[in-house]
C-alpha atoms as a PDB file:
ATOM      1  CA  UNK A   1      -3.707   6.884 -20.607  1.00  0.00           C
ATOM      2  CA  UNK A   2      -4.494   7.610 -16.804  1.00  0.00           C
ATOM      3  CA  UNK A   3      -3.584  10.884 -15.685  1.00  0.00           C
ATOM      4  CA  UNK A   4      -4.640  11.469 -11.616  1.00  0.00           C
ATOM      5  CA  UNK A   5      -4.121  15.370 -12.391  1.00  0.00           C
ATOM      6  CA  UNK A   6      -6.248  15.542 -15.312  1.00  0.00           C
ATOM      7  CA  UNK A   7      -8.308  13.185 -13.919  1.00  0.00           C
ATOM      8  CA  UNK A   8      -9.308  15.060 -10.900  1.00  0.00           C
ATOM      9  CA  UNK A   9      -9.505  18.226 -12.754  1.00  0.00           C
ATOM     10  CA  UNK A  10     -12.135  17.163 -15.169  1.00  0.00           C
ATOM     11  CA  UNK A  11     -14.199  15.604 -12.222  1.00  0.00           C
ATOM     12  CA  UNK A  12     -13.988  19.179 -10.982  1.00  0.00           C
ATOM     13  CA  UNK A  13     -15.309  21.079 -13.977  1.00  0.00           C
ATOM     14  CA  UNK A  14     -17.863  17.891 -14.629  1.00  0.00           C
ATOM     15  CA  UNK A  15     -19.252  18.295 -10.871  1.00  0.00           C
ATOM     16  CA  UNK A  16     -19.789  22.033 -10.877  1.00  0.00           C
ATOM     17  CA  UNK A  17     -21.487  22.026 -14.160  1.00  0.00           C
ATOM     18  CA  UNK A  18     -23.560  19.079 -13.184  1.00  0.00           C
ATOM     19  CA  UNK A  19     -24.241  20.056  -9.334  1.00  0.00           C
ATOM     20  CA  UNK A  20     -28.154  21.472 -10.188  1.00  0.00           C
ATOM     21  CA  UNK A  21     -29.426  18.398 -11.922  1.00  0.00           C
ATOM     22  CA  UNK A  22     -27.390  15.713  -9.839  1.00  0.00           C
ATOM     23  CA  UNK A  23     -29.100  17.476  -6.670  1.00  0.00           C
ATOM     24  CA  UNK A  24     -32.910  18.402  -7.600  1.00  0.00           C
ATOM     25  CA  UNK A  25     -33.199  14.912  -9.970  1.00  0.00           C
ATOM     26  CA  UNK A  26     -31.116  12.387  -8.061  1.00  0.00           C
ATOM     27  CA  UNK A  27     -29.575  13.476  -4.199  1.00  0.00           C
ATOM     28  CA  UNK A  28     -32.207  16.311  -3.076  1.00  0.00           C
ATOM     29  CA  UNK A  29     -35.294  13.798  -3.958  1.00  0.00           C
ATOM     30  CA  UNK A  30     -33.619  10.551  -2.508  1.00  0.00           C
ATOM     31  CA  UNK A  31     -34.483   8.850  -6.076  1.00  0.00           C
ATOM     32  CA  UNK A  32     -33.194   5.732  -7.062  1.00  0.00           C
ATOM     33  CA  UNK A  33     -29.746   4.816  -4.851  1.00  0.00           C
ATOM     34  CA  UNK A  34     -29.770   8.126  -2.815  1.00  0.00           C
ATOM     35  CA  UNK A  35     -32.696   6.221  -1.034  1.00  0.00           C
ATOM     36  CA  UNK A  36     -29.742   5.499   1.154  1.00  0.00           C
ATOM     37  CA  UNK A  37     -29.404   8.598   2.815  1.00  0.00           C
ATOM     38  CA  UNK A  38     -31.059   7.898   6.025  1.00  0.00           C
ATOM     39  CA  UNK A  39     -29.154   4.342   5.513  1.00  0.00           C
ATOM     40  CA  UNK A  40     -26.082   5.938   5.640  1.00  0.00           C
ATOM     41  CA  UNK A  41     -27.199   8.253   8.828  1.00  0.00           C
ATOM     42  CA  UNK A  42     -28.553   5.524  10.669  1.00  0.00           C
ATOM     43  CA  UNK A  43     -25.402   3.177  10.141  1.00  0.00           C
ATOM     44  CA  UNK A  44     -23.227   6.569  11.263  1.00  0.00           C
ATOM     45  CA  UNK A  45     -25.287   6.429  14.666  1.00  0.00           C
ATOM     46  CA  UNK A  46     -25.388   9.851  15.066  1.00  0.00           C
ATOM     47  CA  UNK A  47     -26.295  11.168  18.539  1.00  0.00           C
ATOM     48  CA  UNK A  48     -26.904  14.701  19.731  1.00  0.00           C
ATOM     49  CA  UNK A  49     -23.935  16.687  20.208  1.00  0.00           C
ATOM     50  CA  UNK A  50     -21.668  14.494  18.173  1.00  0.00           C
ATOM     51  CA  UNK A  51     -19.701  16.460  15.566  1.00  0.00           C
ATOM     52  CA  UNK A  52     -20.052  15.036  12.290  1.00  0.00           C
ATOM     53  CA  UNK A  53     -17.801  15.751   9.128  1.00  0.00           C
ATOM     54  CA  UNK A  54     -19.728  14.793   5.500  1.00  0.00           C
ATOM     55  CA  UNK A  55     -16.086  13.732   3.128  1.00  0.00           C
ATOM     56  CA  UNK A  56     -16.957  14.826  -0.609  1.00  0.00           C
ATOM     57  CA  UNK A  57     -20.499  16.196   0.610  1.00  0.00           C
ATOM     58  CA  UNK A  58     -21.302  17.368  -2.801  1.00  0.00           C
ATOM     59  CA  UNK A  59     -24.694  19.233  -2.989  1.00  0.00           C
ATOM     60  CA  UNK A  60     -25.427  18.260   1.142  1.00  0.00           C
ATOM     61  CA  UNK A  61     -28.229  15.523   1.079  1.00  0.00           C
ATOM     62  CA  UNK A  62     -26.164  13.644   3.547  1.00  0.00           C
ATOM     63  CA  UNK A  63     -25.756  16.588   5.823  1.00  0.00           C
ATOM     64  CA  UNK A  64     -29.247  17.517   5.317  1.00  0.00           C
ATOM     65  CA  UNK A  65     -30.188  14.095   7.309  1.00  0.00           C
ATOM     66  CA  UNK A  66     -27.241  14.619   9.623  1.00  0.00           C
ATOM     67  CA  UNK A  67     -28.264  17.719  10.767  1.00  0.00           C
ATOM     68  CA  UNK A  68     -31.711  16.100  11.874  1.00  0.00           C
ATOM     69  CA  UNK A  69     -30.294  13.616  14.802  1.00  0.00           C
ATOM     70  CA  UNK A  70     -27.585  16.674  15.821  1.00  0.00           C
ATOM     71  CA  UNK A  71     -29.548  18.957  18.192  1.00  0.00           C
ATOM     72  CA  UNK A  72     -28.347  22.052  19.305  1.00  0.00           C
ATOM     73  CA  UNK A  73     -25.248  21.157  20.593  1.00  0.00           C
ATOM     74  CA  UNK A  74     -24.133  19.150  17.566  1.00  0.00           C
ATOM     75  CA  UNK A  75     -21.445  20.305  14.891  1.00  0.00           C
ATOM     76  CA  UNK A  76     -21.802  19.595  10.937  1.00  0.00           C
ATOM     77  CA  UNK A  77     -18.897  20.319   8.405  1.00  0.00           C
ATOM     78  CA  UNK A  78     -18.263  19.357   5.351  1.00  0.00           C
ATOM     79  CA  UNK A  79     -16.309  19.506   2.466  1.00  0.00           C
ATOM     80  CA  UNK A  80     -16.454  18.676  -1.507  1.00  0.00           C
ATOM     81  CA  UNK A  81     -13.579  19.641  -3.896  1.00  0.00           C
ATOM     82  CA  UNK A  82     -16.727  21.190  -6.578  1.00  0.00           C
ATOM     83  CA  UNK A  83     -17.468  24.952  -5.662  1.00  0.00           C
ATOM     84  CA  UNK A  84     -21.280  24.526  -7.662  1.00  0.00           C
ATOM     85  CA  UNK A  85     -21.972  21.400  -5.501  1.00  0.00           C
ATOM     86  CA  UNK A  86     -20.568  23.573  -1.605  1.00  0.00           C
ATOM     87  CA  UNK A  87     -23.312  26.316  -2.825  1.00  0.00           C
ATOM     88  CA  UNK A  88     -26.282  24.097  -3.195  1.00  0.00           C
ATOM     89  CA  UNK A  89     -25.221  22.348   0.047  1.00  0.00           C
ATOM     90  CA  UNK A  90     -24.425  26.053   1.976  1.00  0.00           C
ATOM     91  CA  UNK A  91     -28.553  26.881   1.005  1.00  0.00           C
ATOM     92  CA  UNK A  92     -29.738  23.878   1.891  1.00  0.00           C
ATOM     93  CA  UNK A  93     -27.825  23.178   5.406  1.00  0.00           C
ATOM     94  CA  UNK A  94     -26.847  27.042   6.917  1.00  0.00           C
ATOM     95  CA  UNK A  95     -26.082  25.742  10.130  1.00  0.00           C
ATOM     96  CA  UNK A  96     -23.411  23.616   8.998  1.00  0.00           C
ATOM     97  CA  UNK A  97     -20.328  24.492   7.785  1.00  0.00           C
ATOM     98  CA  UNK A  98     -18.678  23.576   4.459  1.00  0.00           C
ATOM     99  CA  UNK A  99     -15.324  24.275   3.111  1.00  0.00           C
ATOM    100  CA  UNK A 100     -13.713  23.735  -0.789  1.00  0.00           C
ATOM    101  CA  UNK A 101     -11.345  20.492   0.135  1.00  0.00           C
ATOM    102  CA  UNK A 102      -9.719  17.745  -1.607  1.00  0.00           C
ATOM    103  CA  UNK A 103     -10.672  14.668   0.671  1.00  0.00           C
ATOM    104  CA  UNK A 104      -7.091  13.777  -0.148  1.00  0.00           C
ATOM    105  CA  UNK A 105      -5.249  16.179   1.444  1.00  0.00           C
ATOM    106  CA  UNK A 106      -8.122  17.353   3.941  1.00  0.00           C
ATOM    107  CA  UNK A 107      -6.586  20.490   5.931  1.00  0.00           C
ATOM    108  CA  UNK A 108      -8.359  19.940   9.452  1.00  0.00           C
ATOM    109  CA  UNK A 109      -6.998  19.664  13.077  1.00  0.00           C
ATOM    110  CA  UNK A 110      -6.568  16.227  13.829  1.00  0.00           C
ATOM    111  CA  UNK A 111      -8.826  14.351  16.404  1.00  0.00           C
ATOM    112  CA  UNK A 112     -12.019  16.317  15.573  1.00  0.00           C
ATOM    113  CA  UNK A 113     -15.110  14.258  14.472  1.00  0.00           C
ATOM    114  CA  UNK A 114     -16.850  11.623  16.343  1.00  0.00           C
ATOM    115  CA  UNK A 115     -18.589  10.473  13.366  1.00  0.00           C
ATOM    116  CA  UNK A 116     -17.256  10.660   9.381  1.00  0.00           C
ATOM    117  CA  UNK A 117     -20.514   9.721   6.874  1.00  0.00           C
ATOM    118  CA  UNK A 118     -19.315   9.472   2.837  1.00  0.00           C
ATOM    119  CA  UNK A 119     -22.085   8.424   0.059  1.00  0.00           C
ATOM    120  CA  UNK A 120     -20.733   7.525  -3.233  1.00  0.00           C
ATOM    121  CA  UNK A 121     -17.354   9.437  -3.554  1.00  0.00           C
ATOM    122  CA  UNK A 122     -15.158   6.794  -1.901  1.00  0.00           C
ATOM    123  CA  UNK A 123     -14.916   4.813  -5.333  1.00  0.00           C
ATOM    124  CA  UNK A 124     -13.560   8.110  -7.501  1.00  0.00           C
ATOM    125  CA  UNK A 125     -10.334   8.721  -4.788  1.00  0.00           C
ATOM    126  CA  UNK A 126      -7.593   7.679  -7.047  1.00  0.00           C
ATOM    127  CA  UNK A 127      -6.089   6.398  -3.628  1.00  0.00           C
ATOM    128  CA  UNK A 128      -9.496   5.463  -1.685  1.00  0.00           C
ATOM    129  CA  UNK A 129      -7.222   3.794   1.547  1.00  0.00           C
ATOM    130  CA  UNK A 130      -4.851   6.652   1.418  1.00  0.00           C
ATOM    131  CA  UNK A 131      -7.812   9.186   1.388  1.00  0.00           C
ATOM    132  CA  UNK A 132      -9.222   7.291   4.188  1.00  0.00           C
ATOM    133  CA  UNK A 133      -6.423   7.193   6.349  1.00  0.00           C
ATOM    134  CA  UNK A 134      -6.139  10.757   5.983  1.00  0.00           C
ATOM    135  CA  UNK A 135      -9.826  10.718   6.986  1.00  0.00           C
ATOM    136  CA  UNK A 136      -9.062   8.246  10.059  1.00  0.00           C
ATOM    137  CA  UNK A 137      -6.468  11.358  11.084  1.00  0.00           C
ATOM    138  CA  UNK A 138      -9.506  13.785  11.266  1.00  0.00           C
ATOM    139  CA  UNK A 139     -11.552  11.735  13.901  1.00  0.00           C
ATOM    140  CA  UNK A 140     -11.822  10.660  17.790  1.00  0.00           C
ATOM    141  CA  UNK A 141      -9.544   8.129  18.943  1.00  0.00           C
ATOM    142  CA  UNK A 142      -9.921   4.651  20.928  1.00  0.00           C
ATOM    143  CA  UNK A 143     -12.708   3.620  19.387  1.00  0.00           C
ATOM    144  CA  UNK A 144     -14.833   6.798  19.648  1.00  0.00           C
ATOM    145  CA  UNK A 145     -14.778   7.738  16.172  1.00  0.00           C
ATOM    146  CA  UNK A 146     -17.146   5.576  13.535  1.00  0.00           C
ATOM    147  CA  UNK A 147     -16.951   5.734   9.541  1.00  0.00           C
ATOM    148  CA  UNK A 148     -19.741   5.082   7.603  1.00  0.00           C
ATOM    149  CA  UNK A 149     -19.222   5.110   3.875  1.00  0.00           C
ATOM    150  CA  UNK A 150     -22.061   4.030   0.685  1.00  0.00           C
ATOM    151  CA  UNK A 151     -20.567   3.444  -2.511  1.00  0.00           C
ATOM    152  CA  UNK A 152     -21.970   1.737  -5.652  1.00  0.00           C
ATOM    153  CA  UNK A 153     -22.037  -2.238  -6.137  1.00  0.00           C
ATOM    154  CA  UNK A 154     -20.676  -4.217  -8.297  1.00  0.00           C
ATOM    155  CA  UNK A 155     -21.707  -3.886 -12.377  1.00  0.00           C
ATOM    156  CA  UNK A 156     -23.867  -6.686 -12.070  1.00  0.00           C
ATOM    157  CA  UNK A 157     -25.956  -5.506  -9.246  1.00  0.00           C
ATOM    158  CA  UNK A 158     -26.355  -2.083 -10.802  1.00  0.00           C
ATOM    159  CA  UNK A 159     -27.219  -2.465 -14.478  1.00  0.00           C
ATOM    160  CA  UNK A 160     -27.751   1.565 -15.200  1.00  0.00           C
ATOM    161  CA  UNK A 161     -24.427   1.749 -15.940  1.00  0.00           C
ATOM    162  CA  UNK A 162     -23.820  -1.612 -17.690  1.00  0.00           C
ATOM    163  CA  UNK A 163     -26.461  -1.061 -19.888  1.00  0.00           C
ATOM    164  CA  UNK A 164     -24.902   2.091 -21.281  1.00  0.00           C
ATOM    165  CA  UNK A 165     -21.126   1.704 -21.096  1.00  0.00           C
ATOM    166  CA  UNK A 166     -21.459  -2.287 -22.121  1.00  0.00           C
ATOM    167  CA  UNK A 167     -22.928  -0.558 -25.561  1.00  0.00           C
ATOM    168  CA  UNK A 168     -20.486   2.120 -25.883  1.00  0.00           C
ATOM    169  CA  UNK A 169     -16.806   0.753 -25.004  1.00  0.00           C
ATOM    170  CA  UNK A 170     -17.957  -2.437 -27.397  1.00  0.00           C
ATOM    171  CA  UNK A 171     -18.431   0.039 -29.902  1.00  0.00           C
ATOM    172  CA  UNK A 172     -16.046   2.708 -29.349  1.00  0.00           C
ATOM    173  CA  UNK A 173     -13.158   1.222 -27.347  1.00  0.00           C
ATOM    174  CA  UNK A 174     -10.711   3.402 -25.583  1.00  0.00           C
ATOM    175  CA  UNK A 175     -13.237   5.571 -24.694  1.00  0.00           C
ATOM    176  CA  UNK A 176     -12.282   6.311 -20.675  1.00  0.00           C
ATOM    177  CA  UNK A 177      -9.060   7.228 -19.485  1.00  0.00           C
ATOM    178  CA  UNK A 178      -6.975   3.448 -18.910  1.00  0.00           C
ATOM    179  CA  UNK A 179      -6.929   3.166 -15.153  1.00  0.00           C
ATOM    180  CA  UNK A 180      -9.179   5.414 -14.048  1.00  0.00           C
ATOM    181  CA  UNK A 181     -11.516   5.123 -11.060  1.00  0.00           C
ATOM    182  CA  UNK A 182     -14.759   2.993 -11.957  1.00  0.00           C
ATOM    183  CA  UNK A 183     -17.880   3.600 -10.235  1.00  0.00           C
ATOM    184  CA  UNK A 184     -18.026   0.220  -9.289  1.00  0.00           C
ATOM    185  CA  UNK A 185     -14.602  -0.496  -8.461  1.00  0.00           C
ATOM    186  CA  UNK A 186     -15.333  -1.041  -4.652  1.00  0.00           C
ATOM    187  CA  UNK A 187     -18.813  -2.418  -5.384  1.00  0.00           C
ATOM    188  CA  UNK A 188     -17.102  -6.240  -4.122  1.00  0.00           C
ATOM    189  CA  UNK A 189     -18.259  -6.369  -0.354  1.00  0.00           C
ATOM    190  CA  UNK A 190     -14.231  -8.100   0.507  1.00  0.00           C
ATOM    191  CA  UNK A 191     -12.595  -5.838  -1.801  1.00  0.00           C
ATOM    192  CA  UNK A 192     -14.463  -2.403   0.204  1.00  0.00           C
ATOM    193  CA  UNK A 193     -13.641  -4.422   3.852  1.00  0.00           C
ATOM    194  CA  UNK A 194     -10.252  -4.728   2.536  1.00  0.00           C
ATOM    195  CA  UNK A 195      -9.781  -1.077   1.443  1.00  0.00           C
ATOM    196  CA  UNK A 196     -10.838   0.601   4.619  1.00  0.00           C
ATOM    197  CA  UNK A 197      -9.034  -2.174   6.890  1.00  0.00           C
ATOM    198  CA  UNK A 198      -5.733  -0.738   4.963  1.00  0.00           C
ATOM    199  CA  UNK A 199      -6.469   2.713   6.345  1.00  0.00           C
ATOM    200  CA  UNK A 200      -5.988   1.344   9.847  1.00  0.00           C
ATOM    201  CA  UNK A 201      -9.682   1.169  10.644  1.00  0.00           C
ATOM    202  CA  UNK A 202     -10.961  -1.756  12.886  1.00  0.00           C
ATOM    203  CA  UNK A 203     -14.521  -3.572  13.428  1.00  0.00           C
ATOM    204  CA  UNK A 204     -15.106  -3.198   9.156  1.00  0.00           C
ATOM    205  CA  UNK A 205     -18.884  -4.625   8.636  1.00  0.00           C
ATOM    206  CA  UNK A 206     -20.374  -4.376   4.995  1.00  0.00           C
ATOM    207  CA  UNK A 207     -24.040  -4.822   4.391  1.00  0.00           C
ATOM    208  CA  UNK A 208     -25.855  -4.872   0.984  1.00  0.00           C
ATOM    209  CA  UNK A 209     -29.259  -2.928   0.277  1.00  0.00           C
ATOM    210  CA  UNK A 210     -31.021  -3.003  -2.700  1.00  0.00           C
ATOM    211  CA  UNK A 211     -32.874  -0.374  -3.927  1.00  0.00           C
ATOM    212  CA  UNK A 212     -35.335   0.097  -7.547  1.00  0.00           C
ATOM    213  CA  UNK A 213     -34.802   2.987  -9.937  1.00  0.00           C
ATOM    214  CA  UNK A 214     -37.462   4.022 -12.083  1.00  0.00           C
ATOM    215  CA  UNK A 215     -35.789   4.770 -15.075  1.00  0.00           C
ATOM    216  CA  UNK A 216     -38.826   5.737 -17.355  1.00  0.00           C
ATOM    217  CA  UNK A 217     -39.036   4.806 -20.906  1.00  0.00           C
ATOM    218  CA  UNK A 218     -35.946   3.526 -23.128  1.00  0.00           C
ATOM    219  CA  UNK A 219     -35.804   6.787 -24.464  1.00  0.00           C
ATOM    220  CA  UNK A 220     -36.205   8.938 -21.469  1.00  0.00           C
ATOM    221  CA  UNK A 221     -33.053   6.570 -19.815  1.00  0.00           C
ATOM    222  CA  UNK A 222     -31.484   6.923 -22.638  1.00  0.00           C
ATOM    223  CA  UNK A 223     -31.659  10.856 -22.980  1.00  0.00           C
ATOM    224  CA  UNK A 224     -30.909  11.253 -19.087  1.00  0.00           C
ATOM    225  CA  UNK A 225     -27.670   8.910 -19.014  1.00  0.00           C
ATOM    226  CA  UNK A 226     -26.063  10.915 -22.260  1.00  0.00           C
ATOM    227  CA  UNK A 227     -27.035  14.376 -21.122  1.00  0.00           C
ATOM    228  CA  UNK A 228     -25.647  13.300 -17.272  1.00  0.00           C
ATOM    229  CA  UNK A 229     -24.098  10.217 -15.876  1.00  0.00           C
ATOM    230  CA  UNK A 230     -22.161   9.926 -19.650  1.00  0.00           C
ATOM    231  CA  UNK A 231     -21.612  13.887 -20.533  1.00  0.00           C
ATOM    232  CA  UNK A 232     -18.496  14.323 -20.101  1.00  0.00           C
ATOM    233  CA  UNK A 233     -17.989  11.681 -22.944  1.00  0.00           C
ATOM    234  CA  UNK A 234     -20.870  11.854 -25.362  1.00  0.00           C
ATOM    235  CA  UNK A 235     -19.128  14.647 -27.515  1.00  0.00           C
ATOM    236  CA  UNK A 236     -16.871  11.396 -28.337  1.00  0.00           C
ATOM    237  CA  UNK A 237     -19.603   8.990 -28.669  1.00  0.00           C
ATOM    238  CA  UNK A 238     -21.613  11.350 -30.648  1.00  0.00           C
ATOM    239  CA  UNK A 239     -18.508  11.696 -32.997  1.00  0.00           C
ATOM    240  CA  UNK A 240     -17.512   8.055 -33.367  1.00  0.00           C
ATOM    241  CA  UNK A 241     -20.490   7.046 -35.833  1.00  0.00           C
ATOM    242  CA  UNK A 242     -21.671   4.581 -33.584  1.00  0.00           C
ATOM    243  CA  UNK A 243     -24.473   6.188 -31.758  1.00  0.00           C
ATOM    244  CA  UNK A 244     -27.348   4.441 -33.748  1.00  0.00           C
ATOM    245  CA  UNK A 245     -25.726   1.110 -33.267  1.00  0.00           C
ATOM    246  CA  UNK A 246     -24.600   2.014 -29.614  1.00  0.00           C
ATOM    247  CA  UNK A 247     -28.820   2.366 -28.917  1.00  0.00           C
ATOM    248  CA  UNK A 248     -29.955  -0.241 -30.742  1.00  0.00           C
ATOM    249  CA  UNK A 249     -27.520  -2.537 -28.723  1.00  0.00           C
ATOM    250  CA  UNK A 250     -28.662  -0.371 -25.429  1.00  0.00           C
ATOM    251  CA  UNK A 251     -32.041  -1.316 -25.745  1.00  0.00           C
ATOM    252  CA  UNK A 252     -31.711  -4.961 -26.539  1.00  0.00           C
ATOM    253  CA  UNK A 253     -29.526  -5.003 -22.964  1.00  0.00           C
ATOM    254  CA  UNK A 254     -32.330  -2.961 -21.327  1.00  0.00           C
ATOM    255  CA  UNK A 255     -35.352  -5.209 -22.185  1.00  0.00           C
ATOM    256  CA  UNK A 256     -35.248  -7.648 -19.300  1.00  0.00           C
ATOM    257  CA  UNK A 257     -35.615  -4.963 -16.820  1.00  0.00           C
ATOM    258  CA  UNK A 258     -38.806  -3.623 -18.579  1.00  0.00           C
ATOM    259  CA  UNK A 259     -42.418  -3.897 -17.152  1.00  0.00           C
ATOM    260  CA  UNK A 260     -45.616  -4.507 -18.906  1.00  0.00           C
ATOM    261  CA  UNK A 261     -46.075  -0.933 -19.241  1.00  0.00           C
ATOM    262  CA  UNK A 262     -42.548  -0.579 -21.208  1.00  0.00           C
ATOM    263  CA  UNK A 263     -41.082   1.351 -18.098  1.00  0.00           C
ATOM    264  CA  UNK A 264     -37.590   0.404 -17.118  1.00  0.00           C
ATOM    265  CA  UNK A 265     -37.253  -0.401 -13.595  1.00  0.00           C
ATOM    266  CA  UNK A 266     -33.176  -1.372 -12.536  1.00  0.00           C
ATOM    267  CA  UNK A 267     -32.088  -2.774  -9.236  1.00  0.00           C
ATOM    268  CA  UNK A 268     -29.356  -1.125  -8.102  1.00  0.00           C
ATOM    269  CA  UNK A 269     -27.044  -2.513  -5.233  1.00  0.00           C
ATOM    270  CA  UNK A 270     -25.729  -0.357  -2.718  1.00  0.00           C
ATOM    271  CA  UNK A 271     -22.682  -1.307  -0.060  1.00  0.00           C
ATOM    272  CA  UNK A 272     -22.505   0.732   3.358  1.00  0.00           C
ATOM    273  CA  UNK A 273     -19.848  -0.217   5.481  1.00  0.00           C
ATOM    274  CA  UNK A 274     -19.236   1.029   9.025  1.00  0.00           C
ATOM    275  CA  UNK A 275     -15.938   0.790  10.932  1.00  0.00           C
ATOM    276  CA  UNK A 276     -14.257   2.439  14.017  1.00  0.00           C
ATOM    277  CA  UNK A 277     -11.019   4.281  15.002  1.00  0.00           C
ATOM    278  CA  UNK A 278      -8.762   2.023  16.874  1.00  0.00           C
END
C-alpha cells in the first residue's frame, strides 16, 4: 500500500545513491530524453539578469544551461531534496546557489524568480498542483513570472519503461507501492495542462518532442535498467523466480525497436509545458 512518507524517503536514499551514474550516463551527457535541456531553457526564455530557480535540480544539467543565457547580473538557485545529487550540481554550477529542499514545502521569500525551469521531477510530487502552487508563490507576479516544466510522456510514447515493467508486474504483481507516482502519470498533454492550470497558472501551452535513445544491445538495456532505472526493486524481482521468464518476455517486447545491427533504438516522448503567473 501507498505510503507518501515512505515513499519520499526511499526516493531520497534511491537519488543519493544513484546521483553519479544518473548524471555522467544520462543528465551531464544530454543522452537520450535529457536532449531536452536546452528545450527546456529555451521554452523558459531566459534573459540576462533574470533570476531563475531550477525545482528538484538534481545533479544541475538544467542550471548548467541556465547559467549560459544569465550574464553577470543574473541569479541561479536551486534546490533538490537528494544531498548526493546538490554536490554534483554545487561542482558543476559554483556560481549558482543550491539549497537541500522539498519542492513541497519550498522555504523561500515569496515573489522572487522571474523564471521557474523543472525537467522530469514534476511527475514524482505526490501532490504535483499543490507543489506547483507552492512554486507559483516563489515567482514574479502579473504575468512576469514563466514556468517551464519537462516531464516524461505517456507509456506508449516511451517504451524504455514499458518494455521492462510490462515484463515484470505480469510476472510478479504487486511489485510497486499501490498509488504511487508513475513516471508517466502526467505524460497525457490535457491531463499536464490540467495539473498546472489547478495551481492557478494561466496561458498553459504543451508541446511534444520526440527524441531517440540508443539503448545498445538487449543485454546491455537490460543490465542498465536493473542496475538503475529498476534498482530499487530488483532485490524483489531477483527473488521472485521469475527473472528468466521476466527477460525472455523483455526481449520479445523489445524486438520491434531493434535495427539491423541488433541495437535497440526507443523513441521516447517528452512534454514541456510553459505557463505564466497571473
Amino acid at each position: 500500500m501507498y505510503d507518501p512518507v515512505r515513499y519520499k524517503q526511499d526516493s531520497i536514499d534511491n537519488w543519493n545513491r544513484r546521483a553519479r551514474d544518473y548524471h555522467d550516463g544520462w543528465a551531464g551527457c544530454g543522452r537520450g530524453p535529457f536532449r531536452s535541456t536546452k528545450e527546456l531553457a529555451d521554452a523558459a526564455d531566459i534573459r540576462s539578469g533574470h533570476a531563475v530557480l531550477d525545482v528538484a535540480c538534481g545533479t544541475g544539467a538544467v542550471s548548467s544551461e541556465v547559467s549560459k543565457r544569465l550574464g553577470p547580473d543574473g541569479t541561479l538557485a536551486g534546490f533538490d531534496f537528494a544531498r548526493g545529487a546538490l554536490e554534483i550540481a554545487r561542482a558543476n554550477n559554483p556560481q549558482g546557489h543550491f539549497a537541500e529542499m522539498d519542492a513541497e514545502h519550498p522555504g523561500l521569500r515569496p515573489g522572487l524568480f522571474d523564471r521557474v525551469v523543472c525537467q522530469y521531477a514534476l511527475m514524482f510530487f505526490p501532490e504535483p498542483a499543490g507543489a506547483l502552487a507552492q512554486i507559483r508563490g516563489l515567482m514574479k507576479r502579473g504575468g512576469k513570472g514563466r514556468l517551464a516544466v519537462a516531464v516524461h510522456g505517456d507509456a506508449k510514447g516511451v517504451p524504455y519503461f514499458g518494455i521492462m515493467m510490462d515484463a515484470i508486474t505480469r510476472h510478479v504483481p504487486g511489485i510497486g507501492q499501490e498509488g504511487a507516482p508513475t513516471v508517466t502519470r502526467l505524460g497525457d498533454p490535457d491531463r499536464l495542462k490540467s495539473v498546472i492550470e489547478s495551481a492557478g497558472f494561466v496561458d498553459v501551452s504543451v508541446r511534444r518532442f520526440t527524441f531517440e535513445y540508443d539503448a545498445g544491445m538487449f543485454g546491455q538495456y537490460w543490465s542498465d535498467y536493473s542496475t538503475t532505472t529498476a534498482a530499487a526493486i530488483w532485490p524483489r524481482v531477483e527473488a521472485s523466480g521469475f527473472v528468466e521468464k521476466i527477460r525472455a518476455d523483455a526481449e520479445q517486447s523489445a524486438r520491434p525497436f531493434a535495427r539491423e545491427n541488433g541495437r535497440l533504438v526507443l523513441p521516447w516522448d517528452v512534454l514541456i509545458a510553459t505557463a505564466a503567473t497571473k
